[in-house]
PDB file of N, CA and C in Angstrom:
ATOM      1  N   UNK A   1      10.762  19.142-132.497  1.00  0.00           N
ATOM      2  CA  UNK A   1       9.849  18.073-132.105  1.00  0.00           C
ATOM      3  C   UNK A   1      10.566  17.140-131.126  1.00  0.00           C
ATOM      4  N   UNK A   2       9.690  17.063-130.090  1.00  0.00           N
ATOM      5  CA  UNK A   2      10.786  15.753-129.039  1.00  0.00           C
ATOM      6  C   UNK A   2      10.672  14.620-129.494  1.00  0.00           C
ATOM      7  N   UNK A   3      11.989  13.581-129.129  1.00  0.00           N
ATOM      8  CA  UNK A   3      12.092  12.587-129.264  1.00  0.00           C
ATOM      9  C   UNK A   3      10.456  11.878-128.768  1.00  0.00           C
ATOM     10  N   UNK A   4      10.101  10.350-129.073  1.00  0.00           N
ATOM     11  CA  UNK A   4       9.034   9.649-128.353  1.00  0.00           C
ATOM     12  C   UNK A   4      10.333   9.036-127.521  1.00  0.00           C
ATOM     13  N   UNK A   5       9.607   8.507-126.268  1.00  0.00           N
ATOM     14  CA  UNK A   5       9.846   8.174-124.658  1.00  0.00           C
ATOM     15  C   UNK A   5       9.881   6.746-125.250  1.00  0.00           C
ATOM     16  N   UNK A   6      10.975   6.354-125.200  1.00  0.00           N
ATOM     17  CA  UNK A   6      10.843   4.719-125.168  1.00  0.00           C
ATOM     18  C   UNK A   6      10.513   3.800-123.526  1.00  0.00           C
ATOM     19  N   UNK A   7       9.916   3.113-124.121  1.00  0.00           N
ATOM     20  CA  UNK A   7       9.151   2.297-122.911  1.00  0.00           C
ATOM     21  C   UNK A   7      10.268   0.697-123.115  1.00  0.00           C
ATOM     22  N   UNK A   8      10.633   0.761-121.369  1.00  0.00           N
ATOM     23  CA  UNK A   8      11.703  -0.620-121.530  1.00  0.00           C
ATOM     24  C   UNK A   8      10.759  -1.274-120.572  1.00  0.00           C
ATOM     25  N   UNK A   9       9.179  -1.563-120.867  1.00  0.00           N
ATOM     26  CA  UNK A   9       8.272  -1.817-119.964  1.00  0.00           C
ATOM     27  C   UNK A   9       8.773  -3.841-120.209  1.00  0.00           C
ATOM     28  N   UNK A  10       8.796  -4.050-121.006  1.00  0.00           N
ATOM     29  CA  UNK A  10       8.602  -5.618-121.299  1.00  0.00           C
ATOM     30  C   UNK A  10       9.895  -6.356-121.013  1.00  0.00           C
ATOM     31  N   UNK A  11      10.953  -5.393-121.066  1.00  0.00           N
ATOM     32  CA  UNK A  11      12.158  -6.148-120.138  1.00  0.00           C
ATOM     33  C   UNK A  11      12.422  -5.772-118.507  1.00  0.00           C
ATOM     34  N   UNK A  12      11.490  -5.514-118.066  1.00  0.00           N
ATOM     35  CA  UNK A  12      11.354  -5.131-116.614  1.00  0.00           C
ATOM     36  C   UNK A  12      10.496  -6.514-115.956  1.00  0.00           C
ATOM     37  N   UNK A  13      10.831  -7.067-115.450  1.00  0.00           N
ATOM     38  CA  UNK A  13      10.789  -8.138-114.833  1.00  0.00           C
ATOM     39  C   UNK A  13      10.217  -8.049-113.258  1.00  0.00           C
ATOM     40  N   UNK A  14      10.827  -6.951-112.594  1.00  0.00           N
ATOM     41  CA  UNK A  14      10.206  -6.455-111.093  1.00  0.00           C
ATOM     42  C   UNK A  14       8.854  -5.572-111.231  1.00  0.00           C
ATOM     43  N   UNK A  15       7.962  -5.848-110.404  1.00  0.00           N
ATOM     44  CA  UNK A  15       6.365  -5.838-110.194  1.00  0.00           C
ATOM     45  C   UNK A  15       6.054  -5.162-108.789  1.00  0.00           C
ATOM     46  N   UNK A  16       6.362  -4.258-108.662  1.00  0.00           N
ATOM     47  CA  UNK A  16       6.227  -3.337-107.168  1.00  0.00           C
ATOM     48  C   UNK A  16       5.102  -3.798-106.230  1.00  0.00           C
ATOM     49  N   UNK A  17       4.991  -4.052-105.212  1.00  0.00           N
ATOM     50  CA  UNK A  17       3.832  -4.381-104.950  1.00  0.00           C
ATOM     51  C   UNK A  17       3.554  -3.141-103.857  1.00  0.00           C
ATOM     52  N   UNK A  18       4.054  -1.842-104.086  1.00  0.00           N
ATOM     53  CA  UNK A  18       3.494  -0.771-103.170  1.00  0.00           C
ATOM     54  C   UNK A  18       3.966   0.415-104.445  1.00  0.00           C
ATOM     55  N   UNK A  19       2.735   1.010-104.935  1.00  0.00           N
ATOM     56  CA  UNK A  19       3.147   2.338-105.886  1.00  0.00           C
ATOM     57  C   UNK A  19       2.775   3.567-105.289  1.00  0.00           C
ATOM     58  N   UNK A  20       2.546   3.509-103.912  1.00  0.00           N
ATOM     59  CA  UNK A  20       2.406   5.182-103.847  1.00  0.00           C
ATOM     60  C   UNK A  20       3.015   4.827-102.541  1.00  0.00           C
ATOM     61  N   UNK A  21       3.952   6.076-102.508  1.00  0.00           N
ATOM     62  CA  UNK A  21       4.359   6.298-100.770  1.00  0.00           C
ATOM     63  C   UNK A  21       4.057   8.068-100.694  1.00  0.00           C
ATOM     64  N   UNK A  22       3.907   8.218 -99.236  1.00  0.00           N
ATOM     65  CA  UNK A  22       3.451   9.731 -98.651  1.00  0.00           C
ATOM     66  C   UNK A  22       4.155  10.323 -97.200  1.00  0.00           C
ATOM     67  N   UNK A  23       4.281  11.097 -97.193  1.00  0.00           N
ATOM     68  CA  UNK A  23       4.564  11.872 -95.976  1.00  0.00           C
ATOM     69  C   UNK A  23       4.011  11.373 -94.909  1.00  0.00           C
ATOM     70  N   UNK A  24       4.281  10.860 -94.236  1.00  0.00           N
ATOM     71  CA  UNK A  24       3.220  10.643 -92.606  1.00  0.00           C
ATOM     72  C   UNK A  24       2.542  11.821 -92.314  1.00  0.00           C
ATOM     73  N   UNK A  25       1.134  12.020 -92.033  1.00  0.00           N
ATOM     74  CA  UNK A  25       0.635  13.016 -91.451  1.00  0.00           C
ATOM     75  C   UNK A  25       0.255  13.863 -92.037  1.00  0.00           C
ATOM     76  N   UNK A  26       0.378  14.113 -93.176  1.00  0.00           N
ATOM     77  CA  UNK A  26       0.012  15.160 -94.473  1.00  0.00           C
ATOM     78  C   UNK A  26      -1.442  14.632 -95.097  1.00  0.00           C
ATOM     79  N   UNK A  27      -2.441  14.982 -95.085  1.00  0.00           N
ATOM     80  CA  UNK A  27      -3.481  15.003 -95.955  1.00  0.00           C
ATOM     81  C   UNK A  27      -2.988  15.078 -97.336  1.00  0.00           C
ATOM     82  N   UNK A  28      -3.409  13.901 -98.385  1.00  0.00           N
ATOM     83  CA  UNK A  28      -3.181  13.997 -99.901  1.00  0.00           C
ATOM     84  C   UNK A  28      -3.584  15.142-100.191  1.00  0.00           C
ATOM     85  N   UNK A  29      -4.990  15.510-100.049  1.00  0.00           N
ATOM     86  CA  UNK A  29      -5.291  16.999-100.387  1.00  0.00           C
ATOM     87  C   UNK A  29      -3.681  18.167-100.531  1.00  0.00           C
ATOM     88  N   UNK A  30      -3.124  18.168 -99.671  1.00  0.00           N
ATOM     89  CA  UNK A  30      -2.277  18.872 -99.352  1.00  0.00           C
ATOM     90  C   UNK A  30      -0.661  18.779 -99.851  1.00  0.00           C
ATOM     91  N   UNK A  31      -1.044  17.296-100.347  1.00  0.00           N
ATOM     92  CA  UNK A  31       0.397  16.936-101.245  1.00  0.00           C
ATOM     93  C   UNK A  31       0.669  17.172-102.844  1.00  0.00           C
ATOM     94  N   UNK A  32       1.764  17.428-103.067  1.00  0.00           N
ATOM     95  CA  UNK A  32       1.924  17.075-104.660  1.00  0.00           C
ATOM     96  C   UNK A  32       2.211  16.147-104.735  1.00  0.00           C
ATOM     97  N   UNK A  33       1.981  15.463-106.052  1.00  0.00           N
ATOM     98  CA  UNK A  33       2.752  13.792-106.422  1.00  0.00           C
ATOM     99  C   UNK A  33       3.796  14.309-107.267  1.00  0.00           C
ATOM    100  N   UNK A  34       4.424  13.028-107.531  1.00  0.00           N
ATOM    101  CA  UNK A  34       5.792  13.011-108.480  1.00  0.00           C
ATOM    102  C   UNK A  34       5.307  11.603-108.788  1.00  0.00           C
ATOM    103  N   UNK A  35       5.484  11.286-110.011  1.00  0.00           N
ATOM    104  CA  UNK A  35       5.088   9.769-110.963  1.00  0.00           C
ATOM    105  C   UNK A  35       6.162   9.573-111.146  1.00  0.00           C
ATOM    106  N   UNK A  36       6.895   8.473-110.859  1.00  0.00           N
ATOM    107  CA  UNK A  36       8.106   7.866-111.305  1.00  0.00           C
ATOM    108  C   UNK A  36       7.573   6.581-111.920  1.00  0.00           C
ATOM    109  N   UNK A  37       8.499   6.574-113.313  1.00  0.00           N
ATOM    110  CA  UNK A  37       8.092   5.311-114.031  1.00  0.00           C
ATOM    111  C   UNK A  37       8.777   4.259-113.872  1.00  0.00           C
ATOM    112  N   UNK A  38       8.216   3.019-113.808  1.00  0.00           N
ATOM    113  CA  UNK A  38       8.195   1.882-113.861  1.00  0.00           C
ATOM    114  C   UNK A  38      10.356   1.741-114.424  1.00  0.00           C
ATOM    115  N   UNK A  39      10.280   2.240-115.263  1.00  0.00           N
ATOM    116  CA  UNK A  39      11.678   2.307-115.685  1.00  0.00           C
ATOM    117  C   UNK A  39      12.652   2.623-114.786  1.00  0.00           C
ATOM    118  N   UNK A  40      12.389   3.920-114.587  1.00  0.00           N
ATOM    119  CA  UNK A  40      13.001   4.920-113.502  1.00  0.00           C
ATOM    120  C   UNK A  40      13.245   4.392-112.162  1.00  0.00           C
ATOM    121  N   UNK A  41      12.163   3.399-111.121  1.00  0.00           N
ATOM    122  CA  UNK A  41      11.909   2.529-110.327  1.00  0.00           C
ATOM    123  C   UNK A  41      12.949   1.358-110.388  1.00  0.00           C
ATOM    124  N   UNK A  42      12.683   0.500-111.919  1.00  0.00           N
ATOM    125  CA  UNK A  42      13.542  -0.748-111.881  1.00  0.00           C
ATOM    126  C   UNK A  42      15.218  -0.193-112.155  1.00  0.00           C
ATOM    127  N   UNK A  43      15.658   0.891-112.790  1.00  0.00           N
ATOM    128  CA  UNK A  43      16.829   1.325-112.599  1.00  0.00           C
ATOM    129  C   UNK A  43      17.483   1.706-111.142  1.00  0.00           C
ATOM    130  N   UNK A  44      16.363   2.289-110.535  1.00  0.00           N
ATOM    131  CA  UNK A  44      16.919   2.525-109.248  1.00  0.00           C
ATOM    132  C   UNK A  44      17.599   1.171-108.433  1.00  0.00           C
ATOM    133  N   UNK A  45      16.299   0.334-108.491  1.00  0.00           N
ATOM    134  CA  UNK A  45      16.576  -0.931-107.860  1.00  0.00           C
ATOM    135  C   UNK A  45      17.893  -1.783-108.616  1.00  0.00           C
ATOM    136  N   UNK A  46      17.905  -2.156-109.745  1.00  0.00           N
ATOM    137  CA  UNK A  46      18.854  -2.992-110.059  1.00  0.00           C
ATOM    138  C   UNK A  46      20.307  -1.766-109.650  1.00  0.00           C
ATOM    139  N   UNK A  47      20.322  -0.727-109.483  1.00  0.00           N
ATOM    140  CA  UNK A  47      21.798   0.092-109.163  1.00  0.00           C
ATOM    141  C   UNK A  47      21.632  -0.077-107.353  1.00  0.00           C
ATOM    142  N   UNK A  48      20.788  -0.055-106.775  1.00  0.00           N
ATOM    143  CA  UNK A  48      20.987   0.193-105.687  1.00  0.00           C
ATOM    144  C   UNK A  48      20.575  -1.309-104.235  1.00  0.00           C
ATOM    145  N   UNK A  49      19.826  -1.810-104.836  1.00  0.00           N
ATOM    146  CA  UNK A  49      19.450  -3.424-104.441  1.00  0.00           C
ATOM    147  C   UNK A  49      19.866  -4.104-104.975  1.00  0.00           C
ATOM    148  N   UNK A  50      20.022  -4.507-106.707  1.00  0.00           N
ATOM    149  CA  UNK A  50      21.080  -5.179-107.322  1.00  0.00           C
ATOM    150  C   UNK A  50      21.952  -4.936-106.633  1.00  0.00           C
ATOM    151  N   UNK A  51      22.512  -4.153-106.777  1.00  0.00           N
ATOM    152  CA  UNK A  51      24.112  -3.546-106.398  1.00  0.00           C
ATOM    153  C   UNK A  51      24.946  -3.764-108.117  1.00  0.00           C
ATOM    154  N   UNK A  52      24.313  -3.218-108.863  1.00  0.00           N
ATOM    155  CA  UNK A  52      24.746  -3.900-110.427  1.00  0.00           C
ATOM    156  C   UNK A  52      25.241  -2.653-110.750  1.00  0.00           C
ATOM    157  N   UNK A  53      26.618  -2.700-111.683  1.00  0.00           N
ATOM    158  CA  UNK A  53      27.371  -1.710-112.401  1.00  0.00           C
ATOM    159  C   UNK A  53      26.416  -1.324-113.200  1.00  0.00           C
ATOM    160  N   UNK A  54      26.794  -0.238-113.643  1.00  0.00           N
ATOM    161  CA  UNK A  54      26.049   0.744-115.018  1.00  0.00           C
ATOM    162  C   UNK A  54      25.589  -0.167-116.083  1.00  0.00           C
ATOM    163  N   UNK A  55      26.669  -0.842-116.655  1.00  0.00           N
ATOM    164  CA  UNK A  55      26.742  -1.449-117.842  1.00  0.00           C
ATOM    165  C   UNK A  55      25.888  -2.602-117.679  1.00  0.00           C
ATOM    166  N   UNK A  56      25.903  -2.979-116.375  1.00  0.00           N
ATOM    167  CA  UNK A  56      25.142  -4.423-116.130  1.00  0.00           C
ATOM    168  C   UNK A  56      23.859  -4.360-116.330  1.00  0.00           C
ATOM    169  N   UNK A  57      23.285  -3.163-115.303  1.00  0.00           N
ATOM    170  CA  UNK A  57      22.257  -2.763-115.214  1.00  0.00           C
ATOM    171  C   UNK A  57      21.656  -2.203-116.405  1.00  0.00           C
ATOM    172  N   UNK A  58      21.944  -1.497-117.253  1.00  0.00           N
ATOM    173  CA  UNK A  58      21.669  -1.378-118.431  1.00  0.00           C
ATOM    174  C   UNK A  58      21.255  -2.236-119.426  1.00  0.00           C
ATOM    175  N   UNK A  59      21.755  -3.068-119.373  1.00  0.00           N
ATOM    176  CA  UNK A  59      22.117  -4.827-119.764  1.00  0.00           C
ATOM    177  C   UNK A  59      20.378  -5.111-119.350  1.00  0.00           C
ATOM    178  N   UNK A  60      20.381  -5.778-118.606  1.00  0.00           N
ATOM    179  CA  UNK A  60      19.199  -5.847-117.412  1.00  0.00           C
ATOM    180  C   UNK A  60      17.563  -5.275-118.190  1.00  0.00           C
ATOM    181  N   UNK A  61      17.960  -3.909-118.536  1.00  0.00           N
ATOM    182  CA  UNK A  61      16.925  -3.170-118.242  1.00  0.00           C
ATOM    183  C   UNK A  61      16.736  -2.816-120.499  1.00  0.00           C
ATOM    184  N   UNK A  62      17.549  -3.655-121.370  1.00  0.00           N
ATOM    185  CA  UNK A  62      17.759  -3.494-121.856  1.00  0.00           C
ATOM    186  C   UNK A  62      17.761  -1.925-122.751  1.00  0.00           C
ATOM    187  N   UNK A  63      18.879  -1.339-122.361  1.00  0.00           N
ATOM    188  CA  UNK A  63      19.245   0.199-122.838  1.00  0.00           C
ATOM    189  C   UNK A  63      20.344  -0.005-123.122  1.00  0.00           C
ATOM    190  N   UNK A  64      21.174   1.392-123.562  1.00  0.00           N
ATOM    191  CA  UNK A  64      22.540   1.622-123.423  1.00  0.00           C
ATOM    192  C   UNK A  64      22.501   2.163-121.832  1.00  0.00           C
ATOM    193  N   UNK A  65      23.842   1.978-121.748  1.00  0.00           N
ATOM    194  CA  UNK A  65      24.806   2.678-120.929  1.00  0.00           C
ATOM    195  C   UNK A  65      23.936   4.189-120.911  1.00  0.00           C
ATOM    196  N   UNK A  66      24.119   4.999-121.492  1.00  0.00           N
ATOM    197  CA  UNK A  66      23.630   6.526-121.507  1.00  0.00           C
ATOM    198  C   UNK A  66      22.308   6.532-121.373  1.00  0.00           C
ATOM    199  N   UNK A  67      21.727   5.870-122.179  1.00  0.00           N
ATOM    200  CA  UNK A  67      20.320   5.897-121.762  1.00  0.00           C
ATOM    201  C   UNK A  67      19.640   5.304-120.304  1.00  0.00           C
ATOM    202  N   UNK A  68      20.134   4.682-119.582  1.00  0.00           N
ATOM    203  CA  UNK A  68      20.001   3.985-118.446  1.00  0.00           C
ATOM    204  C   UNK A  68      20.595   5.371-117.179  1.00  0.00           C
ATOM    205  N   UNK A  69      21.774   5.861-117.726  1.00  0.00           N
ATOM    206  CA  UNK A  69      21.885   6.717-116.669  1.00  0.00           C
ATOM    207  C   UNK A  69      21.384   7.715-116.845  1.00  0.00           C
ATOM    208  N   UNK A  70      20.836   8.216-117.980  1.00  0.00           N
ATOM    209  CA  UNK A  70      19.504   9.451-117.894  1.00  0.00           C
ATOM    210  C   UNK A  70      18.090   8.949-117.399  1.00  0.00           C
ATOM    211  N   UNK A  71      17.699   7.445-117.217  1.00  0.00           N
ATOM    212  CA  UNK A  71      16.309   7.205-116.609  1.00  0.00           C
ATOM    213  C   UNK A  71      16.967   7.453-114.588  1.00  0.00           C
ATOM    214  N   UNK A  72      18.416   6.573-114.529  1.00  0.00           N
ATOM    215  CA  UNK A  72      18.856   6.642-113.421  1.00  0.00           C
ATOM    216  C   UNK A  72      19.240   7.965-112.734  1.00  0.00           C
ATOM    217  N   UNK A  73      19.452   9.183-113.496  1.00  0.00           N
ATOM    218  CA  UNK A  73      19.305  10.248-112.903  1.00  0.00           C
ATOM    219  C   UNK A  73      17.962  11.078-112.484  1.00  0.00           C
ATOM    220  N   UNK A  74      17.073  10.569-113.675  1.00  0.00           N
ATOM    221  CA  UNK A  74      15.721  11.197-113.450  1.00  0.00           C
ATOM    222  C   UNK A  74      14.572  10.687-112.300  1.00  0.00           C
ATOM    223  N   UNK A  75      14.966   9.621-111.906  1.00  0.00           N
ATOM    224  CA  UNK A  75      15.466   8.978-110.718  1.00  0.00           C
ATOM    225  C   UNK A  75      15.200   9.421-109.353  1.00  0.00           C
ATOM    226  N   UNK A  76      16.682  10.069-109.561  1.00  0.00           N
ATOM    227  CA  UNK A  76      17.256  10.440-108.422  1.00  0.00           C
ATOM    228  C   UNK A  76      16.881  11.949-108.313  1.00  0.00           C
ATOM    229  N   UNK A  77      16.484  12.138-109.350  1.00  0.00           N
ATOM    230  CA  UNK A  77      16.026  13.821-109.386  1.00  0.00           C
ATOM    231  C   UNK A  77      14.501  13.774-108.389  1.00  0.00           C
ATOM    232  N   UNK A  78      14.048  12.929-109.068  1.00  0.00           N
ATOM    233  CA  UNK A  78      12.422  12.650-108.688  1.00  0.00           C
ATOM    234  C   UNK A  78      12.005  11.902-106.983  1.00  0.00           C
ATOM    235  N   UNK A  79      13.083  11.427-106.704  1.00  0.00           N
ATOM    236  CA  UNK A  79      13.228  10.820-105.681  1.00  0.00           C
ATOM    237  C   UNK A  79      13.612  12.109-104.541  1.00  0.00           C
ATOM    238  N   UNK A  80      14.757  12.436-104.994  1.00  0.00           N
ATOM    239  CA  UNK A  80      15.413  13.816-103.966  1.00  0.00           C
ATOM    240  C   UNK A  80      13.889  15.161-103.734  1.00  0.00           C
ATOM    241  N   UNK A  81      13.535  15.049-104.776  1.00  0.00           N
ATOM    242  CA  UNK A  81      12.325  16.228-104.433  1.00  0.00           C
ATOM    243  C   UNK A  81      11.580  15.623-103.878  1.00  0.00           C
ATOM    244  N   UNK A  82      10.551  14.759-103.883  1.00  0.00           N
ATOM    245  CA  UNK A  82       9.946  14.235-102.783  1.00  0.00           C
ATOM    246  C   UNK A  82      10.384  14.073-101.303  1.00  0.00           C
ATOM    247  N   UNK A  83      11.780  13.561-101.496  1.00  0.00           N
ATOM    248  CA  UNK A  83      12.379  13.428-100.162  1.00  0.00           C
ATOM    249  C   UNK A  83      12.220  14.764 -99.436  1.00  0.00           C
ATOM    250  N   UNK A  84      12.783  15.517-100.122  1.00  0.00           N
ATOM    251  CA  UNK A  84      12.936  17.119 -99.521  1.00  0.00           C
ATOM    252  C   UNK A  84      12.162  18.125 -99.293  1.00  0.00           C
ATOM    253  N   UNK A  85      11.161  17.961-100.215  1.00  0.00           N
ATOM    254  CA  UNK A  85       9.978  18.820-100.310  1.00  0.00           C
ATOM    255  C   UNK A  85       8.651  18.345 -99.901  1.00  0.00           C
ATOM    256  N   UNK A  86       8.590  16.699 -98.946  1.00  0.00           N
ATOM    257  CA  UNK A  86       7.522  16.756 -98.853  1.00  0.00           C
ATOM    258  C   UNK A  86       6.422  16.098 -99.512  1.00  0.00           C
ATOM    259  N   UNK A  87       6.951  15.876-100.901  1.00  0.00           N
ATOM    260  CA  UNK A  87       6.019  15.443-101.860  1.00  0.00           C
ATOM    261  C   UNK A  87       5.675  13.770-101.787  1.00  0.00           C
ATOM    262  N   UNK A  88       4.701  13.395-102.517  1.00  0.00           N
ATOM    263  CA  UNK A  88       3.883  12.015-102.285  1.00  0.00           C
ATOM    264  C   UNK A  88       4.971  12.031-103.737  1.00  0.00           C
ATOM    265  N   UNK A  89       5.033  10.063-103.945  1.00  0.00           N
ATOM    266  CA  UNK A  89       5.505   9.725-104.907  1.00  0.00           C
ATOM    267  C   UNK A  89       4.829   8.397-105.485  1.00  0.00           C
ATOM    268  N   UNK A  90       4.394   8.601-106.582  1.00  0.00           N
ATOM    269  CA  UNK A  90       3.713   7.147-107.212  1.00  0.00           C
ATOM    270  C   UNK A  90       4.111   6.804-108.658  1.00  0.00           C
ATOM    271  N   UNK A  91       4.142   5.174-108.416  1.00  0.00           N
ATOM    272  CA  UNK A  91       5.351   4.549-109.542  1.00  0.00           C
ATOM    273  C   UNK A  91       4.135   4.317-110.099  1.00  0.00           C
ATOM    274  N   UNK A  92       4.186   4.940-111.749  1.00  0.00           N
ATOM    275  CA  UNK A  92       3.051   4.720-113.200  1.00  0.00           C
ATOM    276  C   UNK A  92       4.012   3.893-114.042  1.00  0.00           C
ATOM    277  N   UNK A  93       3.112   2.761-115.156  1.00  0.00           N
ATOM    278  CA  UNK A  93       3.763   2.392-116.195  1.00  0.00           C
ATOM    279  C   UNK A  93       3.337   2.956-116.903  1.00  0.00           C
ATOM    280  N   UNK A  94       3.626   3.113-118.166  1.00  0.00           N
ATOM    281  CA  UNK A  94       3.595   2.993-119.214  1.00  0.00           C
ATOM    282  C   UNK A  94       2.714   1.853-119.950  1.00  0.00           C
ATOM    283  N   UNK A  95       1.146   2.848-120.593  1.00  0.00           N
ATOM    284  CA  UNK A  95       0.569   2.554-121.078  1.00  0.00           C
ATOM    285  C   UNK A  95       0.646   1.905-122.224  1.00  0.00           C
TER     286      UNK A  95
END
């Protein structure tokens, strides 16, 4: 049985004000999406616009250390395929 997905929705403090980006020139019809969560999003940002250590950022986003760098890799996973492949990407919370 899988773990449930913890939601670090209520210590997230940043409010995107653009959730879908796309390929220039591509008809949606023609795209896949990738949903990156709200989590996944504010980890990126506090590591890469913060400019905040692991531990900090974790801190921040209230997680551990490990758990912060498995939203921060999934991330970067989700981010790199869009980049590469083309794909549309839109940031969902957690219901």
């Amino acid at each position: 049985m899988p773990r449930p997905q913890l939601c670090f929705c209520k210590e997230i403090r940043f409010e995107p004000g653009v959730v879908f980006f796309k390929p220039q020139g591509i008809p949606m019809v023609n795209l896949e999406v990738i949903e990156l969560t709200l989590e996944e999003i504010e980890a990126y940002r506090l590591r890469h616009i913060g400019n905040l250590e692991q531990k900090d950022a974790a801190e921040k986003l209230g997680a551990t250390t490990s758990t912060y760098q498995r939203i921060l890799n999934s991330a970067y996973e989700k981010i790199a395929d869009a980049l590469i492949n083309g794909k549309a990407i839109k940031i969902i919370k957690h219901e």
